[in-house]
Every structure is written in structure tokens, then in C-alpha cells.
C-alpha atoms as a PDB file:
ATOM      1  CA  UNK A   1     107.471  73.328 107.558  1.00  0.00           C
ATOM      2  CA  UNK A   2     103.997  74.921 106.691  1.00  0.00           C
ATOM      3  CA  UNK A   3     104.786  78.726 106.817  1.00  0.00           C
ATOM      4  CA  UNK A   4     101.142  80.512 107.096  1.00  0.00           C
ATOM      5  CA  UNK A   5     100.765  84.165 105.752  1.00  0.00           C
ATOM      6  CA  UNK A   6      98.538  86.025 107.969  1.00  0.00           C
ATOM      7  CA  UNK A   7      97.033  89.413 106.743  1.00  0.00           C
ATOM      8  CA  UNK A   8      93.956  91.655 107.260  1.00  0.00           C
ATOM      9  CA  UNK A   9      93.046  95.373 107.078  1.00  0.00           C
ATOM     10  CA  UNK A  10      93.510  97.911 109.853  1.00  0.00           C
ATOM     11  CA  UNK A  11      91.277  96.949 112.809  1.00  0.00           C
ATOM     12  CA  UNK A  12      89.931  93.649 111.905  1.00  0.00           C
ATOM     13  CA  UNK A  13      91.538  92.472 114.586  1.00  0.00           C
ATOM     14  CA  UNK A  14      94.900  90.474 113.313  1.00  0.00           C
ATOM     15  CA  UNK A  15      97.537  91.284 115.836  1.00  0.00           C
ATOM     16  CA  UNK A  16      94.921  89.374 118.564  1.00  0.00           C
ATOM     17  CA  UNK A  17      94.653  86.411 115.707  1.00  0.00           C
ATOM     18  CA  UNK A  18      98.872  86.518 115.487  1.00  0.00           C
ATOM     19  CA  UNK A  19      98.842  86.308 119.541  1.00  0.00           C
ATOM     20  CA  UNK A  20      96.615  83.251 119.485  1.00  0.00           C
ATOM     21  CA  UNK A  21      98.546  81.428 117.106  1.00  0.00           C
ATOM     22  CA  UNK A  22     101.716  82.211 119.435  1.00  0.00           C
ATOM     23  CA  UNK A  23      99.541  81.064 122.621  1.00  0.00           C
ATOM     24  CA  UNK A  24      98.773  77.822 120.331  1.00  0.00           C
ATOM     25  CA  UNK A  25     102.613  77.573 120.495  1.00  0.00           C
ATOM     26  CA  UNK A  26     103.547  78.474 116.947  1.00  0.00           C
ATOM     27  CA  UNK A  27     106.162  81.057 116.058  1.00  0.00           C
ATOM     28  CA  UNK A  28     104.995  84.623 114.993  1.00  0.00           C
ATOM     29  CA  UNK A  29     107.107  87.000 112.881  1.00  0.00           C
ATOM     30  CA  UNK A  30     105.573  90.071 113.346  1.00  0.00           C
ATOM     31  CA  UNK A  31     106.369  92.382 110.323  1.00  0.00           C
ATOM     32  CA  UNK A  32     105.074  95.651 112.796  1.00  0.00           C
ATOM     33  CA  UNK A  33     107.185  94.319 115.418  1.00  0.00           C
ATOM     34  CA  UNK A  34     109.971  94.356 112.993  1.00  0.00           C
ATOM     35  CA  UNK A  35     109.769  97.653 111.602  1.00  0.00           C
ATOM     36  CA  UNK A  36     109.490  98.947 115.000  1.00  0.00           C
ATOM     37  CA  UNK A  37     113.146  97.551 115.510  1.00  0.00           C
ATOM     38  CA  UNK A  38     114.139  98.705 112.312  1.00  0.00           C
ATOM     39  CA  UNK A  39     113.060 102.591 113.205  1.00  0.00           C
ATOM     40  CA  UNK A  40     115.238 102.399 116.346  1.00  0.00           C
ATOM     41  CA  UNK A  41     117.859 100.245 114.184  1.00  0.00           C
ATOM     42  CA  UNK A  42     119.281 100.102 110.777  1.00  0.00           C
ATOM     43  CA  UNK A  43     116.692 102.163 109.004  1.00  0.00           C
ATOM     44  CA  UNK A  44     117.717 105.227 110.671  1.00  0.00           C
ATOM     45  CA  UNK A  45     120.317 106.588 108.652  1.00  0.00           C
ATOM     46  CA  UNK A  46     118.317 106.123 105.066  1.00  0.00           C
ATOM     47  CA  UNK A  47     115.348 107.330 106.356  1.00  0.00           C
ATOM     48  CA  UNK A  48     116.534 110.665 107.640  1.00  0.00           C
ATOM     49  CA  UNK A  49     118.384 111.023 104.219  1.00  0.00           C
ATOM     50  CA  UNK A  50     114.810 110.140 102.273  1.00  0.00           C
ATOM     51  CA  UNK A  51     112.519 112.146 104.992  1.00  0.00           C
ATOM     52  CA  UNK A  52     114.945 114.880 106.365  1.00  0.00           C
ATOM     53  CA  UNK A  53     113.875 115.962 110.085  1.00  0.00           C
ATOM     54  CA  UNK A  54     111.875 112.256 110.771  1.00  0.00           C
ATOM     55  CA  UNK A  55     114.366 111.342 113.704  1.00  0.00           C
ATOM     56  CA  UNK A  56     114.084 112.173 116.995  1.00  0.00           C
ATOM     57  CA  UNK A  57     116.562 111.240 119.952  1.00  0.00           C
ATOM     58  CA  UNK A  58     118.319 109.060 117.095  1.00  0.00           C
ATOM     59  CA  UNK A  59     114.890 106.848 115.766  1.00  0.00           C
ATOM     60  CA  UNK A  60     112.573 107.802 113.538  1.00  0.00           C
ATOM     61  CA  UNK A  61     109.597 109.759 114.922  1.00  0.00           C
ATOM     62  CA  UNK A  62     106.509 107.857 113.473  1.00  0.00           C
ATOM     63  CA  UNK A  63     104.071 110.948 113.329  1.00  0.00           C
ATOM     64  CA  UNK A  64     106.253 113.379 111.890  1.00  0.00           C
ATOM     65  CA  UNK A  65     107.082 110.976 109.381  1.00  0.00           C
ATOM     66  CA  UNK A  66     103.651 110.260 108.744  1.00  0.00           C
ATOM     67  CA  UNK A  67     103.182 113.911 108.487  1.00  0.00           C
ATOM     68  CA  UNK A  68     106.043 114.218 105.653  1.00  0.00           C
ATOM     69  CA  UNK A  69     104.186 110.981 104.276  1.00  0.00           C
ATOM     70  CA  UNK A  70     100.561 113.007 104.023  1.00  0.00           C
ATOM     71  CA  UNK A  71     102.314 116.091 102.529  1.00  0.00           C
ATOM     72  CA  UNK A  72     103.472 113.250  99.355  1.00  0.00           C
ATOM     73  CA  UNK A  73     101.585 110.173  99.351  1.00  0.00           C
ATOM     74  CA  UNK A  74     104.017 109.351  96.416  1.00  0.00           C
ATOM     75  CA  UNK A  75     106.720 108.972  98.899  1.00  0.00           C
ATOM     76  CA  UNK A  76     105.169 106.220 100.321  1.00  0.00           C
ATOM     77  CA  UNK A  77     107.128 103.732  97.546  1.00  0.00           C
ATOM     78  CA  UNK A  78     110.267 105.593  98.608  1.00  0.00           C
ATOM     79  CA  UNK A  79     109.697 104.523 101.929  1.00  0.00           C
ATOM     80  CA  UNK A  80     108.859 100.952 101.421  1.00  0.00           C
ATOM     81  CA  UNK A  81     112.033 100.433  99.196  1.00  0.00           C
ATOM     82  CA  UNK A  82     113.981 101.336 102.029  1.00  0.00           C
ATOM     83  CA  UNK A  83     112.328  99.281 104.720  1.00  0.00           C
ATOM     84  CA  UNK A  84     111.067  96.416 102.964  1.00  0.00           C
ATOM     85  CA  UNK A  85     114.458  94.852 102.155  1.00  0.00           C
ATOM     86  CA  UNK A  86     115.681  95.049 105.717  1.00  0.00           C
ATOM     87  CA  UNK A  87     111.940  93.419 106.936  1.00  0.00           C
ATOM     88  CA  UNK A  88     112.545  90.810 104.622  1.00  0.00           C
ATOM     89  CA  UNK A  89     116.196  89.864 105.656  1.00  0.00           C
ATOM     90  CA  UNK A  90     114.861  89.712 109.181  1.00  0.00           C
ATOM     91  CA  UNK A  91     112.238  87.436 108.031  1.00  0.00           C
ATOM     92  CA  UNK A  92     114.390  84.908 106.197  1.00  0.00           C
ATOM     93  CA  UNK A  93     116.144  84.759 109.478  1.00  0.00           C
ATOM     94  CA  UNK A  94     113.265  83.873 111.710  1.00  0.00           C
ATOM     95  CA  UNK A  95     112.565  81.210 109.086  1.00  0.00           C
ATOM     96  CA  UNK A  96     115.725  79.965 109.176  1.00  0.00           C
ATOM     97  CA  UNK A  97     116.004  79.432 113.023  1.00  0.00           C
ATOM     98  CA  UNK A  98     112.273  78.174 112.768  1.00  0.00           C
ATOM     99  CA  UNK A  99     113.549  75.081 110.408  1.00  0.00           C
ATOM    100  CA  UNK A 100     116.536  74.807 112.319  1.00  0.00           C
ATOM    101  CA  UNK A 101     114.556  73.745 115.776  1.00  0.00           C
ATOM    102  CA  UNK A 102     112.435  71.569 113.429  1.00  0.00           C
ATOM    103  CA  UNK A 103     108.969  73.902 113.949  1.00  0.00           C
ATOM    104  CA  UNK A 104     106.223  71.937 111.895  1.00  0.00           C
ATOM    105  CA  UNK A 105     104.612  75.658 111.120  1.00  0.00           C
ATOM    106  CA  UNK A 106     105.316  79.302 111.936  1.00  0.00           C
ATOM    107  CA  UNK A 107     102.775  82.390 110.697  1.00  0.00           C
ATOM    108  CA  UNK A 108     104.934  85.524 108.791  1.00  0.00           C
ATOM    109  CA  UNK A 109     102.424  88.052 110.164  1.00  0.00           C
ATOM    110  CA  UNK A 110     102.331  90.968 107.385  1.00  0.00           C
ATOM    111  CA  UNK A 111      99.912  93.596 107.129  1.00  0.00           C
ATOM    112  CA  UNK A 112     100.605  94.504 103.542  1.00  0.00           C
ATOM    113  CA  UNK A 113     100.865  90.838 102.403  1.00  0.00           C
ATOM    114  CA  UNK A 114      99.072  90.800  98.733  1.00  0.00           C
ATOM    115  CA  UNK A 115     100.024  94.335  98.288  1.00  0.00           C
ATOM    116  CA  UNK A 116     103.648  93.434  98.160  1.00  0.00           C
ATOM    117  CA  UNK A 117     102.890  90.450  96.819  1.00  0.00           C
ATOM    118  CA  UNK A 118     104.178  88.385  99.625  1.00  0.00           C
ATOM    119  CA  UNK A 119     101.319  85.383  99.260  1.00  0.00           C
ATOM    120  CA  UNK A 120     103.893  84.278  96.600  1.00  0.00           C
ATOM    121  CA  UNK A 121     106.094  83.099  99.920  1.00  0.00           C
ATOM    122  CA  UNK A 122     103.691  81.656 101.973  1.00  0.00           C
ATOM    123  CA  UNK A 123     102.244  77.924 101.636  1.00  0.00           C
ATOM    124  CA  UNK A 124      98.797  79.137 103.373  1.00  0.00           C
ATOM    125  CA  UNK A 125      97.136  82.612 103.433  1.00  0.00           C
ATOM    126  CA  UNK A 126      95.217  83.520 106.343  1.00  0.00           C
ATOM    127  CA  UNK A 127      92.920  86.895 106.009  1.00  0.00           C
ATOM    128  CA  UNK A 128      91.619  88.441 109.611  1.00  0.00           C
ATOM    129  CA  UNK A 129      88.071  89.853 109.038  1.00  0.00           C
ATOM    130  CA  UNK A 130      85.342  91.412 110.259  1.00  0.00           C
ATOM    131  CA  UNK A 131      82.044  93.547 109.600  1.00  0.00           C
ATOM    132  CA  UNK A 132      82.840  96.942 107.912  1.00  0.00           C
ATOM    133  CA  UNK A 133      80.488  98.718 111.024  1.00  0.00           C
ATOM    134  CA  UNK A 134      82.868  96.644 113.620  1.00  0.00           C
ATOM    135  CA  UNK A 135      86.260  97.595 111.467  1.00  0.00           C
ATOM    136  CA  UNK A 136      85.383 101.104 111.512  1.00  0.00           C
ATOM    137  CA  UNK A 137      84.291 101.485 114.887  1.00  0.00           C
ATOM    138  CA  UNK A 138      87.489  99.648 116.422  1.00  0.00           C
ATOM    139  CA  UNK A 139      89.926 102.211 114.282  1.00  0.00           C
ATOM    140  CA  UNK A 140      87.773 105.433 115.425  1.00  0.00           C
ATOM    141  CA  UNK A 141      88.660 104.646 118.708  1.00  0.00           C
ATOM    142  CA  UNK A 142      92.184 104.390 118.147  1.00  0.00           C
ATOM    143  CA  UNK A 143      94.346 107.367 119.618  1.00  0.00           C
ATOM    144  CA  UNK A 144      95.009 110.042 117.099  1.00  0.00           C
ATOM    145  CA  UNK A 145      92.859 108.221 114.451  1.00  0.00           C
ATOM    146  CA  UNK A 146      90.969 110.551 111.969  1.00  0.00           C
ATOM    147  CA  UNK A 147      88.213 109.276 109.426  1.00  0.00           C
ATOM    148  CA  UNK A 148      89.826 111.182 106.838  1.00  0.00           C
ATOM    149  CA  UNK A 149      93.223 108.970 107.924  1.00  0.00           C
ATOM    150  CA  UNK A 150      91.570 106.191 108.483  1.00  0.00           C
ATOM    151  CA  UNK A 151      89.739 106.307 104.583  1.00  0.00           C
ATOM    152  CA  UNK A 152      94.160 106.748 103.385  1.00  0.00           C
ATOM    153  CA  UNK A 153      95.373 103.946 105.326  1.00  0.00           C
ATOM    154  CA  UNK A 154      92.233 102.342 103.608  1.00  0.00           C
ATOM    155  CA  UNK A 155      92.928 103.482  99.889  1.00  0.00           C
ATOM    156  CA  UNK A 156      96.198 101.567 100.266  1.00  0.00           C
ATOM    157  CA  UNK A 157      95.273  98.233 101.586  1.00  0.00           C
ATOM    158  CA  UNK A 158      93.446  95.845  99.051  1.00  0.00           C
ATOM    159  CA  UNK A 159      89.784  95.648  99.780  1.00  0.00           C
ATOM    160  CA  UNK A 160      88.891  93.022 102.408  1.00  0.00           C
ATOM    161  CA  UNK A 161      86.372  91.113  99.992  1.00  0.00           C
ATOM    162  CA  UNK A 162      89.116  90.791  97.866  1.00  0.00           C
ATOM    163  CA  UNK A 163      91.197  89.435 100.505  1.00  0.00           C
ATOM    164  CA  UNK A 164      88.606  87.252 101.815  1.00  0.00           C
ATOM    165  CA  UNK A 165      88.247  85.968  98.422  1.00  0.00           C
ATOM    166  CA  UNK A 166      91.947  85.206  98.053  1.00  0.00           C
ATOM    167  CA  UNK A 167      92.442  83.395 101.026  1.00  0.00           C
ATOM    168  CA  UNK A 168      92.532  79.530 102.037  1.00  0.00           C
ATOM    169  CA  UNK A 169      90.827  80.588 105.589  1.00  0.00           C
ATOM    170  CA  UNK A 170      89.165  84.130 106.951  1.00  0.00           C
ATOM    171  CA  UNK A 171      89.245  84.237 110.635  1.00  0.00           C
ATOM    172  CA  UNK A 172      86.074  85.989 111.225  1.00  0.00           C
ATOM    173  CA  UNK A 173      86.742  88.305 114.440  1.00  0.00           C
ATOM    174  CA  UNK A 174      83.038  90.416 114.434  1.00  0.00           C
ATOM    175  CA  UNK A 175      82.074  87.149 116.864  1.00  0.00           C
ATOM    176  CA  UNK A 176      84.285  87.640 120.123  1.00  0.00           C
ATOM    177  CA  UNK A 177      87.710  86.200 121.178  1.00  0.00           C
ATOM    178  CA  UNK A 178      86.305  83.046 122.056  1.00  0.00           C
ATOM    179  CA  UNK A 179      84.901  82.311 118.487  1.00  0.00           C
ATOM    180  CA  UNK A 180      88.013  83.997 117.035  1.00  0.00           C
ATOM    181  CA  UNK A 181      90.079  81.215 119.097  1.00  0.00           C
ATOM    182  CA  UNK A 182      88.498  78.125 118.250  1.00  0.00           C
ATOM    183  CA  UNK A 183      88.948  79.223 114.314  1.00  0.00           C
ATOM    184  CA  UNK A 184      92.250  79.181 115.075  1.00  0.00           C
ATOM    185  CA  UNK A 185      93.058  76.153 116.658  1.00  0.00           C
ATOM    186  CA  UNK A 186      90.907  74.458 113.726  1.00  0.00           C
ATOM    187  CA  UNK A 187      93.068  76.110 111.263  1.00  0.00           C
ATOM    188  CA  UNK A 188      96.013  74.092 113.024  1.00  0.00           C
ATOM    189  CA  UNK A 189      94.455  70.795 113.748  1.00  0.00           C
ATOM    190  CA  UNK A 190      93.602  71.434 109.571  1.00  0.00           C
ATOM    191  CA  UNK A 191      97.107  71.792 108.599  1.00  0.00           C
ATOM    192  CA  UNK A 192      98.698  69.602 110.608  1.00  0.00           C
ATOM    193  CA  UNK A 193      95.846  66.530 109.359  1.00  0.00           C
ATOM    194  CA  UNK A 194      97.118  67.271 105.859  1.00  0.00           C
ATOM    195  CA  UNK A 195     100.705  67.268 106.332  1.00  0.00           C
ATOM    196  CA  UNK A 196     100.483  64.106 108.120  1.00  0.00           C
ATOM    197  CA  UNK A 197      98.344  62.753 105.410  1.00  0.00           C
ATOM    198  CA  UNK A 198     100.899  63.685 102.915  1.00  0.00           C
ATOM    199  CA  UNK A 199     103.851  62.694 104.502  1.00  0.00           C
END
């Protein structure tokens, strides 16, 4: 089973790339999905005993945790020790029931996926790019989305050349959804001509 690592920075456009690979009809782990769960789940409890006063109505309360975040950017590591282990145990699982219905491929969709160093688990990287005008303008329009936010969400991801450089294929999203589509299916038809070949 090829497992595909699919990354990109904030607003080039990757959740739409994870949706087409799931429309293709491969299986999409989506690490944001996931800790979405987790805030309503299991990472409850150690959260509001890390970030006292981040839970409301029993899950945790995404802006006022962001706001305890902005307060200490340091705390950021705190907070990925606590949810990374529990997005990772959910991921082993997906891949797990993947192999077990005999999927050919399935794409772990993580945002953070060299800064964790997650490419180490992943046969194939896929980075989700765009121009830095078209980036920029997408997050702007996002609700409650700040330049000054936007430039720390920024500082943490690793620049996109970089991750263009790193990857086996950059899905190029600045050219529309159709474009953005057809890169995709390529990708797969790719893939799945190798693995035949060396079966």
C-alpha cells in the first residue's frame, strides 16, 4: 500500500487537494479533522490541566486557546506533546483498517508534516502550492484572520520553497480547480504505473 503524505502552508489550498484525492476514491486521514475530534474527545482533560480556562461546554475553545497560545508562543511544544501522540494513534488506526480492506493507496493529510518530521512515514510526499500574492490573499479573507496572525502561523510552518523542493510532486493550485484536479489524478495514474511495474 502506497501511503502519500500530503502537506502545504496555510491557504495554498490543501484541504480542496485532500477532497479530490477522496473524490478519486482514495482514503483521506485528515490530521485537522482529527484534532477536531480530539478537542471534543480525549484531549480535554490534559489540555485544561496545560492551558487552564481553554474549555468551554466540556471541549476546548479554539480561540481562547489560541489566545493563551499568543500570550507564550513557547507553549506551543507543550501543546503538541499532548496532541500529537493521540493524532498519531488515530492515524496508525486508519492505516490499519486501510491495509485490512486491501486499499492500494491512502493520503495521511498533515499540515505540519516536515515540521514534525512525519515525511519519515510516508512512501510519497505531496506539497500543495501556490503564488505567495494568491496564498496571502486566500488567508486575508479568512474570518478572524489578522496579517500579524497570519505572518505567526507563517513563522512556524517551513517555507513553501523549501517544501516544494522536498517533495516528489507540488500540486500547483494558483491555476483553478480544474488544473488542480487533473494534477491529481496524474499523481495516481503515476503511482499506481510504478507499483504495477514493480510488482
Amino acid at each position: 500500500m502506497i501511503v502519500i503524505g500530503l502537506t502545504g502552508s496555510i491557504g495554498m489550498g490543501k484541504s480542496t487537494t485532500a477532497k479530490m484525492f477522496a473524490d478519486a476514491g482514495i482514503s483521506v486521514n485528515d490530521s485537522d479533522q482529527v484534532v477536531h475530534e480530539l478537542y471534543r474527545g480525549e484531549a480535554v482533560i490534559p489540555i485544561e490541566a496545560a492551558f487552564p480556562g481553554s474549555i468551554r461546554n466540556g471541549e476546548v475553545d479554539r480561540s481562547e486557546l489560541s489566545r493563551n497560545l499568543a500570550k507564550n508562543p513557547a507553549n506551543f511544544k507543550l501543546l503538541e506533546s499532548i496532541v500529537h501522540p493521540l493524532v498519531r494513534e488515530r492515524e496508525l488506526a486508519f492505516l490499519k483498517a486501510a491495509r485490512e480492506s486491501a486499499a492500494d493507496m491512502v493520503v495521511l493529510d498533515i499540515p505540519l508534516l516536515y515540521e514534525t518530521g512525519a515525511e519519515k512515514r510516508v512512501d510519497v510526499v505531496v506539497v500543495v502550492s501556490c503564488d505567495p500574492e494568491i496564498q496571502r490573499k486566500r488567508v486575508l479573507e479568512r474570518p478572524g484572520m489578522t496579517p500579524e496572525k497570519f505572518e505567526m502561523i507563517l513563522g512556524r510552518q517551513v517555507p513553501d520553497a523549501e517544501k516544494r523542493r522536498r517533495a516528489d510532486y507540488v500540486i500547483d493550485t494558483g491555476r483553478g480547480l480544474e488544473a488542480a484536479r487533473k494534477q491529481v489524478q496524474d499523481i495516481i495514474e503515476t503511482l499506481r504505473r510504478q507499483a504495477k511495474s514493480e510488482a
